[in-house]
C-alpha atoms as a PDB file:
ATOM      1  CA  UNK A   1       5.749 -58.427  22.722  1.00  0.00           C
ATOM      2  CA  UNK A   2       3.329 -55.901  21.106  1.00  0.00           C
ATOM      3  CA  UNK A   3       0.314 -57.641  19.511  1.00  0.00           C
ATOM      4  CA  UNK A   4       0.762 -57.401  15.190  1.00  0.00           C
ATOM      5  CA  UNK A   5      -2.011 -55.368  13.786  1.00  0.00           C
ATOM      6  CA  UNK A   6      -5.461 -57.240  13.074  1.00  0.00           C
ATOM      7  CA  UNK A   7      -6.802 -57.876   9.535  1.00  0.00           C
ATOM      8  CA  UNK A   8      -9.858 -55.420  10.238  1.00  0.00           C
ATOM      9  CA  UNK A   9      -7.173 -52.785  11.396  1.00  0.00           C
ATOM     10  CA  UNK A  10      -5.435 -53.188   7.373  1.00  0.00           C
ATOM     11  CA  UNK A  11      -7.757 -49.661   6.707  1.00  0.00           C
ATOM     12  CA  UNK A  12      -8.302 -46.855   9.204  1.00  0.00           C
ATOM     13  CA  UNK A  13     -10.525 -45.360   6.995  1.00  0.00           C
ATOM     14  CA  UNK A  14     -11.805 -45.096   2.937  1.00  0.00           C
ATOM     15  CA  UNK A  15     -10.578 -41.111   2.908  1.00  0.00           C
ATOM     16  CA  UNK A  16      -6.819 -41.955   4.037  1.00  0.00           C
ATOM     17  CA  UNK A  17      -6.407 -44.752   1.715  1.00  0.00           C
ATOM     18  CA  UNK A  18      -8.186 -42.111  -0.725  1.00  0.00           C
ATOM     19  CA  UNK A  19      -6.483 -38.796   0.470  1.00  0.00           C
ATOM     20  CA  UNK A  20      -3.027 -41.188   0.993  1.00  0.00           C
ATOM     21  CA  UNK A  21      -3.237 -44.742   0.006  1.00  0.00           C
ATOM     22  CA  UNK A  22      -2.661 -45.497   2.836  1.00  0.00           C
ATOM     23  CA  UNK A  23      -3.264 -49.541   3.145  1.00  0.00           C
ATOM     24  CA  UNK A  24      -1.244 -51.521   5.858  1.00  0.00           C
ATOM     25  CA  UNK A  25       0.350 -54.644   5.033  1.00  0.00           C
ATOM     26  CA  UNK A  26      -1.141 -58.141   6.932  1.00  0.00           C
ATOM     27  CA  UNK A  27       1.276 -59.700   9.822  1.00  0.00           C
ATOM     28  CA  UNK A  28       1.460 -63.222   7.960  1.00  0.00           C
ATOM     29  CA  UNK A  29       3.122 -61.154   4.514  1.00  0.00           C
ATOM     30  CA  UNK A  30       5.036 -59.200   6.844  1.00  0.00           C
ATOM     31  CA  UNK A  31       7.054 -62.494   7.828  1.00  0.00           C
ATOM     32  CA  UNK A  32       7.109 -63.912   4.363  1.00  0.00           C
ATOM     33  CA  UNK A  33       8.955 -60.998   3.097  1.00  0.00           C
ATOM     34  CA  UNK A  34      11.211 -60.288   6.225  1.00  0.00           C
ATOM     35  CA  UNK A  35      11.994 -64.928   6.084  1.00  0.00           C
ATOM     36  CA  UNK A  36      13.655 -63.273   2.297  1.00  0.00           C
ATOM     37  CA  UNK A  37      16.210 -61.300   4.000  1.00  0.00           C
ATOM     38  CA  UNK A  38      16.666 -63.921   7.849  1.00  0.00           C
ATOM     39  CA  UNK A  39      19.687 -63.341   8.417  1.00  0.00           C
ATOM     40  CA  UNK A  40      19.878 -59.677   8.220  1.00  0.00           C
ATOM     41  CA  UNK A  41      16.618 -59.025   9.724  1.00  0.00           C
ATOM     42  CA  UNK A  42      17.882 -60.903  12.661  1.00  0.00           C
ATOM     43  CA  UNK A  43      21.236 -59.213  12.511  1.00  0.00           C
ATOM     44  CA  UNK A  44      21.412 -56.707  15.692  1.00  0.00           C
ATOM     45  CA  UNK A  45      23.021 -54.104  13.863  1.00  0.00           C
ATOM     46  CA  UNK A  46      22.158 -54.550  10.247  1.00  0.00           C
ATOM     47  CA  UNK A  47      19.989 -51.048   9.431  1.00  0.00           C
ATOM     48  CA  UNK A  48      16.704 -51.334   8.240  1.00  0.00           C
ATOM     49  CA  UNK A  49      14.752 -48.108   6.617  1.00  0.00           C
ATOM     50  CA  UNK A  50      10.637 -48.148   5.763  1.00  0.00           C
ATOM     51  CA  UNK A  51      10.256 -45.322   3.654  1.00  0.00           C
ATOM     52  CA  UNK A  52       6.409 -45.549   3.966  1.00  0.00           C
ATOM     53  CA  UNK A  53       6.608 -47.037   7.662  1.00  0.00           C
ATOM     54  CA  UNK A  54       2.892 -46.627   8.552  1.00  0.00           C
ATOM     55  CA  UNK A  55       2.743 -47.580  12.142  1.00  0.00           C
ATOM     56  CA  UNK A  56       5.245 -49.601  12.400  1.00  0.00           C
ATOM     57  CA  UNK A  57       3.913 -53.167  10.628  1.00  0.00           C
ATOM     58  CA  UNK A  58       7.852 -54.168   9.476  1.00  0.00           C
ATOM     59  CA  UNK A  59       9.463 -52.447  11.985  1.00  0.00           C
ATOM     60  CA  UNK A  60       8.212 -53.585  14.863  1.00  0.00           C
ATOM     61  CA  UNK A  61       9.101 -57.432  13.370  1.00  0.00           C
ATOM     62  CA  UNK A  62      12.468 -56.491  12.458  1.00  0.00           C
ATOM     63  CA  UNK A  63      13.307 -55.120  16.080  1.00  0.00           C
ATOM     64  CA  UNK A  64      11.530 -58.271  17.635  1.00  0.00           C
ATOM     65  CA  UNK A  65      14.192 -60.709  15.341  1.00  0.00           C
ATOM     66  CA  UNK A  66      16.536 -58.211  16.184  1.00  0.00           C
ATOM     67  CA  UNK A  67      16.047 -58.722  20.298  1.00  0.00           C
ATOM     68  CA  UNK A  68      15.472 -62.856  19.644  1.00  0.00           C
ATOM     69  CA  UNK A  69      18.917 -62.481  18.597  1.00  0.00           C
ATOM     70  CA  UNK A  70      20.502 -60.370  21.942  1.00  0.00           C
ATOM     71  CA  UNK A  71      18.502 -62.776  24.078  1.00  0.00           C
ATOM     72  CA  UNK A  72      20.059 -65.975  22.510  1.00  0.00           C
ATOM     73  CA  UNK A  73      23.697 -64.393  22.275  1.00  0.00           C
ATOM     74  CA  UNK A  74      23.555 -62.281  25.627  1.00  0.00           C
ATOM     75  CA  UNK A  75      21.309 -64.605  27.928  1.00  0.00           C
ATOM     76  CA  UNK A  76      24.493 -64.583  30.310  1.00  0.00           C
ATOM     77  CA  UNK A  77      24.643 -60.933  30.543  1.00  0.00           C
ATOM     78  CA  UNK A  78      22.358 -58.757  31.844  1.00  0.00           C
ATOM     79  CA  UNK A  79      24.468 -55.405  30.974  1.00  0.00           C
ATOM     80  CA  UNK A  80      25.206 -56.825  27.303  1.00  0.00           C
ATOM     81  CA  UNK A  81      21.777 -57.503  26.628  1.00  0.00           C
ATOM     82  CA  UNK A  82      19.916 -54.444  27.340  1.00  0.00           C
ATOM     83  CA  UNK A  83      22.619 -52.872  25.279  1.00  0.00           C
ATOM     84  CA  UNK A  84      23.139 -54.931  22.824  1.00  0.00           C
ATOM     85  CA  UNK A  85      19.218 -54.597  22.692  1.00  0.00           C
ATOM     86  CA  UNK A  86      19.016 -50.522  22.250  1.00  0.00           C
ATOM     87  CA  UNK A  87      21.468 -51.295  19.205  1.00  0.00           C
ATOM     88  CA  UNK A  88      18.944 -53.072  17.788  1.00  0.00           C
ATOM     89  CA  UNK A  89      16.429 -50.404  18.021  1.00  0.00           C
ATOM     90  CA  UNK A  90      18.923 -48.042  17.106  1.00  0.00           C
ATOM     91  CA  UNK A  91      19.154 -49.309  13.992  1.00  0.00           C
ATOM     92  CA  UNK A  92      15.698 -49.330  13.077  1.00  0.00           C
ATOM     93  CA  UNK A  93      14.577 -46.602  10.660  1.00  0.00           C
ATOM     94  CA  UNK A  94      11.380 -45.336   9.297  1.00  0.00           C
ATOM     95  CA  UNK A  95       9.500 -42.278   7.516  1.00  0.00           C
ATOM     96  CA  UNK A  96       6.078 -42.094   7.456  1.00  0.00           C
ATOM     97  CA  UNK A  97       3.601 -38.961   6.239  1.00  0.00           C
ATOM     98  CA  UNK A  98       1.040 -38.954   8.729  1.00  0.00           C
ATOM     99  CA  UNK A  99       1.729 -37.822  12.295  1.00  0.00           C
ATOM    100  CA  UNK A 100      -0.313 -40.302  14.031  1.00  0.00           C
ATOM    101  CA  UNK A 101       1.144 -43.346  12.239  1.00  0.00           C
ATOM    102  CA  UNK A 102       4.324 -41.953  13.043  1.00  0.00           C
ATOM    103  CA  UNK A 103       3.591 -41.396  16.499  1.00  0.00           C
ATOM    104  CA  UNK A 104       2.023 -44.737  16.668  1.00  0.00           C
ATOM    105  CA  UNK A 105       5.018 -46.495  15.461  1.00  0.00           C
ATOM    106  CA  UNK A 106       7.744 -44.899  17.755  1.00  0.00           C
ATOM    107  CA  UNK A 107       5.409 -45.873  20.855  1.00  0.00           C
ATOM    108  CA  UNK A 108       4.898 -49.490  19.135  1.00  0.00           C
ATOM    109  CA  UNK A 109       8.941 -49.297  18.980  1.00  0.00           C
ATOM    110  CA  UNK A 110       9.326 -48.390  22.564  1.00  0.00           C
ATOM    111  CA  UNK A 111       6.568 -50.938  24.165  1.00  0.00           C
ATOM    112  CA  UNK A 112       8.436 -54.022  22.478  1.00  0.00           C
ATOM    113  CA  UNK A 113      11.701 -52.452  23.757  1.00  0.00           C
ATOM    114  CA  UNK A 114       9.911 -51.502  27.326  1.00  0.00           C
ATOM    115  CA  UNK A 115       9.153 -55.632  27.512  1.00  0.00           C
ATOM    116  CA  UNK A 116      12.397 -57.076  26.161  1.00  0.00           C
ATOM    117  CA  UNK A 117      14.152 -55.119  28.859  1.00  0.00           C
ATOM    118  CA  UNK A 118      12.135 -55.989  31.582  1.00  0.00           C
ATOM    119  CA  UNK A 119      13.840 -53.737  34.526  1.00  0.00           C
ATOM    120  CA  UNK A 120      13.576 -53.669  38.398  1.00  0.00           C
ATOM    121  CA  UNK A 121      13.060 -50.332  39.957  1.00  0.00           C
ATOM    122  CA  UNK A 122      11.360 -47.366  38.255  1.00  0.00           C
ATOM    123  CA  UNK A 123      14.635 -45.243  37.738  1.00  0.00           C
ATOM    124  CA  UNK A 124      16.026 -47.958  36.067  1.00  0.00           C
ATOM    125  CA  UNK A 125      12.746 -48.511  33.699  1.00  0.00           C
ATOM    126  CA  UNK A 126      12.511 -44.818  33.549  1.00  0.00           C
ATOM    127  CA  UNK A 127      16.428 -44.526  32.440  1.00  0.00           C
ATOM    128  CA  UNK A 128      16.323 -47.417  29.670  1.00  0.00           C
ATOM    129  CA  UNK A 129      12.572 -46.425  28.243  1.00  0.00           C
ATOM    130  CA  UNK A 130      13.716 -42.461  28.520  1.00  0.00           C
ATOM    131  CA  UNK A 131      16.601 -43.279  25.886  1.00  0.00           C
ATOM    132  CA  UNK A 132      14.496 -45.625  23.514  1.00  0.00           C
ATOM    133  CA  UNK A 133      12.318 -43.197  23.434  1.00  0.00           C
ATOM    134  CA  UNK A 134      14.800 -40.088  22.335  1.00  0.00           C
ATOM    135  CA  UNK A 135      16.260 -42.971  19.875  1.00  0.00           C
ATOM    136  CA  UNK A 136      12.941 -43.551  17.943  1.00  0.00           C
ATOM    137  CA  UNK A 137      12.779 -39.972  18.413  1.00  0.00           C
ATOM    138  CA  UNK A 138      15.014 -39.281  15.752  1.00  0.00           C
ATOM    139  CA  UNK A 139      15.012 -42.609  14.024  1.00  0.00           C
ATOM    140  CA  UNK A 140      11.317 -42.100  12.784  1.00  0.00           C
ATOM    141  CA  UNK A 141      11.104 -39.231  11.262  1.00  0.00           C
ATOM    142  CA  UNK A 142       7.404 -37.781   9.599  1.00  0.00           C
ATOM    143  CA  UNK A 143       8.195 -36.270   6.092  1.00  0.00           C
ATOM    144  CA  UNK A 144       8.420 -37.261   2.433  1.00  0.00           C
ATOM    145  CA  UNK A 145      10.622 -40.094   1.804  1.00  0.00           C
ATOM    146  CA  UNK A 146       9.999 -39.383  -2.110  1.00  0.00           C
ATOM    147  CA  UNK A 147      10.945 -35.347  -1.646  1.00  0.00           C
ATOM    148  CA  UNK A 148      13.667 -36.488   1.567  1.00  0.00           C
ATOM    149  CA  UNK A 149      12.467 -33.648   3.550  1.00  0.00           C
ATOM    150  CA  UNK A 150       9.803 -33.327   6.512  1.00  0.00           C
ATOM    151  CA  UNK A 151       6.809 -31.962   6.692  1.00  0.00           C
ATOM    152  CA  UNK A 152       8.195 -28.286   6.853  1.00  0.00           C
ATOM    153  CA  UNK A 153      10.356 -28.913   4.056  1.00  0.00           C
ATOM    154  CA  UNK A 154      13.955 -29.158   5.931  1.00  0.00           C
ATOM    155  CA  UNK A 155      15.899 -32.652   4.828  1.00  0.00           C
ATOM    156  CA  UNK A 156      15.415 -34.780   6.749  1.00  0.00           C
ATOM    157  CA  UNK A 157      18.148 -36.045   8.721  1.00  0.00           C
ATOM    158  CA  UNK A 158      19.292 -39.901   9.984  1.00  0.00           C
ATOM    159  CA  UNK A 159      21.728 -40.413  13.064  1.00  0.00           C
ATOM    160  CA  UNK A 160      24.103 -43.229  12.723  1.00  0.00           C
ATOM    161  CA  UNK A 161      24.125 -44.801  16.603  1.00  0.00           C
ATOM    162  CA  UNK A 162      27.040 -47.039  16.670  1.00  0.00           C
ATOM    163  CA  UNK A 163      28.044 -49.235  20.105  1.00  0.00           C
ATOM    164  CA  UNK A 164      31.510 -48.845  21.233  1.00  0.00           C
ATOM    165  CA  UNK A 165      31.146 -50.845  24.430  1.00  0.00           C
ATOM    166  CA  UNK A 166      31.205 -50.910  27.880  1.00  0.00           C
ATOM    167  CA  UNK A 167      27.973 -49.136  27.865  1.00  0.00           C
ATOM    168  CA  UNK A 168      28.817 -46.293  25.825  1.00  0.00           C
ATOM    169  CA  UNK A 169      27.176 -45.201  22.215  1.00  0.00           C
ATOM    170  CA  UNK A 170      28.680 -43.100  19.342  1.00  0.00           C
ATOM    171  CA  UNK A 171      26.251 -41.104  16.824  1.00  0.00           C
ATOM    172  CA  UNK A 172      26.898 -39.311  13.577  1.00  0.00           C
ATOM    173  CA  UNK A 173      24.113 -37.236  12.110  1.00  0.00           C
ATOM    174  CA  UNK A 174      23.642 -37.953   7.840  1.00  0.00           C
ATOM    175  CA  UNK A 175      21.405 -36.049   5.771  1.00  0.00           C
ATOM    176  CA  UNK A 176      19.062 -38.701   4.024  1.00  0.00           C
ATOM    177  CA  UNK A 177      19.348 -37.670   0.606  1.00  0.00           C
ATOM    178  CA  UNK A 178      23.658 -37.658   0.910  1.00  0.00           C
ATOM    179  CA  UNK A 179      22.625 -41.648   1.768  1.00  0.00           C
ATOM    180  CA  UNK A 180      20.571 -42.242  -0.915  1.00  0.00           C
ATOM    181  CA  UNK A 181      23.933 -41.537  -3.136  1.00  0.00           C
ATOM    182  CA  UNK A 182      25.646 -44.086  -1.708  1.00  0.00           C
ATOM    183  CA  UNK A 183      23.553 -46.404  -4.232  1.00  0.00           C
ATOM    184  CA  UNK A 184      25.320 -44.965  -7.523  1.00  0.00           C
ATOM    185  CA  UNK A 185      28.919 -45.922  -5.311  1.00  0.00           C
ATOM    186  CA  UNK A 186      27.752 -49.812  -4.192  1.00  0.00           C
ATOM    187  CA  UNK A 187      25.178 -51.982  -2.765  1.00  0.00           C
ATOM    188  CA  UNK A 188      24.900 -51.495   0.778  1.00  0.00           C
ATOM    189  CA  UNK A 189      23.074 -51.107   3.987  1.00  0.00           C
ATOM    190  CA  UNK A 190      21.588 -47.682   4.912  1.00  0.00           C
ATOM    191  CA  UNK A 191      24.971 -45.943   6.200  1.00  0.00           C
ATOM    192  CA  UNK A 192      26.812 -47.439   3.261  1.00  0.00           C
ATOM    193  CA  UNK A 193      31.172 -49.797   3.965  1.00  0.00           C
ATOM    194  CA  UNK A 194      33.600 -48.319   4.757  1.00  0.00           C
ATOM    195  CA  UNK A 195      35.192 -47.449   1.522  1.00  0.00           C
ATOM    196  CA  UNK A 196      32.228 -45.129   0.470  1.00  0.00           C
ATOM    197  CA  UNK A 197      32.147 -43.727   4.257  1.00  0.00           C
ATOM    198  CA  UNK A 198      35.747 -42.399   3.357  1.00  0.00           C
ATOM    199  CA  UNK A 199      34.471 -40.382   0.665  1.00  0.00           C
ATOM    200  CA  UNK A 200      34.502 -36.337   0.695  1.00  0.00           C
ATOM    201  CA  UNK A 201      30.385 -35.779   0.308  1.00  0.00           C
ATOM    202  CA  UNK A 202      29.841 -39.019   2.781  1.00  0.00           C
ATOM    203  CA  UNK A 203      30.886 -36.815   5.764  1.00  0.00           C
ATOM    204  CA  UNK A 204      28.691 -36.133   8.857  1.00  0.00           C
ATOM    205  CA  UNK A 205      26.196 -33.242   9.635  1.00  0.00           C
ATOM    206  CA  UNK A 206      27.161 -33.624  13.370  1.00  0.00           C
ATOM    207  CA  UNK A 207      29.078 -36.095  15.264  1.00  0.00           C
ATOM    208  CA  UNK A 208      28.426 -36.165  18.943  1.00  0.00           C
ATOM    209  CA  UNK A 209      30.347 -37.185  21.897  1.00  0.00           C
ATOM    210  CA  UNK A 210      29.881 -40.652  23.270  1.00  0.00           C
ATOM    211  CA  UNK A 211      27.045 -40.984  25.376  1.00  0.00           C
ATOM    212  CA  UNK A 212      26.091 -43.874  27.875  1.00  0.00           C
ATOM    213  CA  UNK A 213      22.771 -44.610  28.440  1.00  0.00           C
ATOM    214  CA  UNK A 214      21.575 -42.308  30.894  1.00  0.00           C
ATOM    215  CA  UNK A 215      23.018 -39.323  28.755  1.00  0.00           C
ATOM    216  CA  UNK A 216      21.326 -40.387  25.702  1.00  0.00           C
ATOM    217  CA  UNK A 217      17.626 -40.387  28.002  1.00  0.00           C
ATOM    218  CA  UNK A 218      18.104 -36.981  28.977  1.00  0.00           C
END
């Protein structure tokens, strides 16, 4: 799996954490704080957001508990396991102000995906790193978490991938700051149960067909 960032790499430089405050947090803390929530951060399709995601320093844990879990339960299955594995990145969330965190996370995302797959043949690497790739896409998103919009001011918007099975994924597009309602309603994960989801102003942006695999990477 991708290396956890060094102790010398905590500060790029004095003007971001200046300009930004931008500080990242050590891998040892990392697991201390993720051990306070095990069983969801190793939960394939509980949703975890980092409004401040940097380059991916929780994230990256949280998909590598998620994919410890999908080896363990779908060892026996090749075809369950790489897609019971994007599920797990599909449910990984983050925002993050500064392009080349950003950037830096979604390809941190991908690599530790890339690895866990581990495919023969380049069109099947290509198909299965194409699709993380358009899921981290959209799932890390550079903008204001505080203000809910990106960086040229339109709100920023969260798909909700879902797995339907036999190789086939549903998504639902949610404008962020619709979620962050959801808290005055009840405590929940990012996308909220499903007596809020019934609600009038809980309704979808877009809702796309199902997609398999291959139609999600192009």
């Amino acid at each position: 799996m991708t290396s956890p960032i060094s102790d010398e790499q905590l500060v790029k430089s004095r003007q971001r954490v200046a300009d930004h405050g931008e500080v990242f947090t050590p891998a040892w803390l990392v697991e201390d704080m993720l051990d306070l929530v095990k069983d969801e951060s190793e939960r394939i399709d509980s949703r975890f957001l980092e409004p401040a995601c940097g380059s991916g320093n929780f994230l990256v844990p949280v998909l590598r508990r998620k994919l410890a879990t999908v080896a363990g339960r779908y060892d026996k299955s090749t075809f369950e396991r790489r897609h019971q594995g994007l599920l797990g990145l599909m449910c990984v969330y983050g925002i993050e102000l500064l392009a080349d965190n950003a950037a830096e996370c979604r390809q941190r995302l991908v690599d530790t995906f890339d690895e866990f797959i581990a495919t023969d043949g380049e069109n099947e690497h290509d198909r299965w790193h194409n699709a993380a790739a358009a899921v981290v896409a959209v799932n890390i998103v550079q903008g204001d978490a505080l203000a809910m919009t990106t960086t040229d001011g339109t709100a920023i918007v969260f798909p909700e991938w879902g797995y339907v099975g036999k190789g086939r994924f549903q998504r639902r597009d949610f404008r962020f700051d619709v979620l962050a309602q959801m808290s005055s309603f009840e405590e929940d994960t990012l996308f909220g149960g499903a007596d809020i989801a019934t609600h009038e102003i809980f309704v979808p942006t877009k809702t796309y067909p199902v997609m398999t695999v291959g139609e999600i990477a192009r």
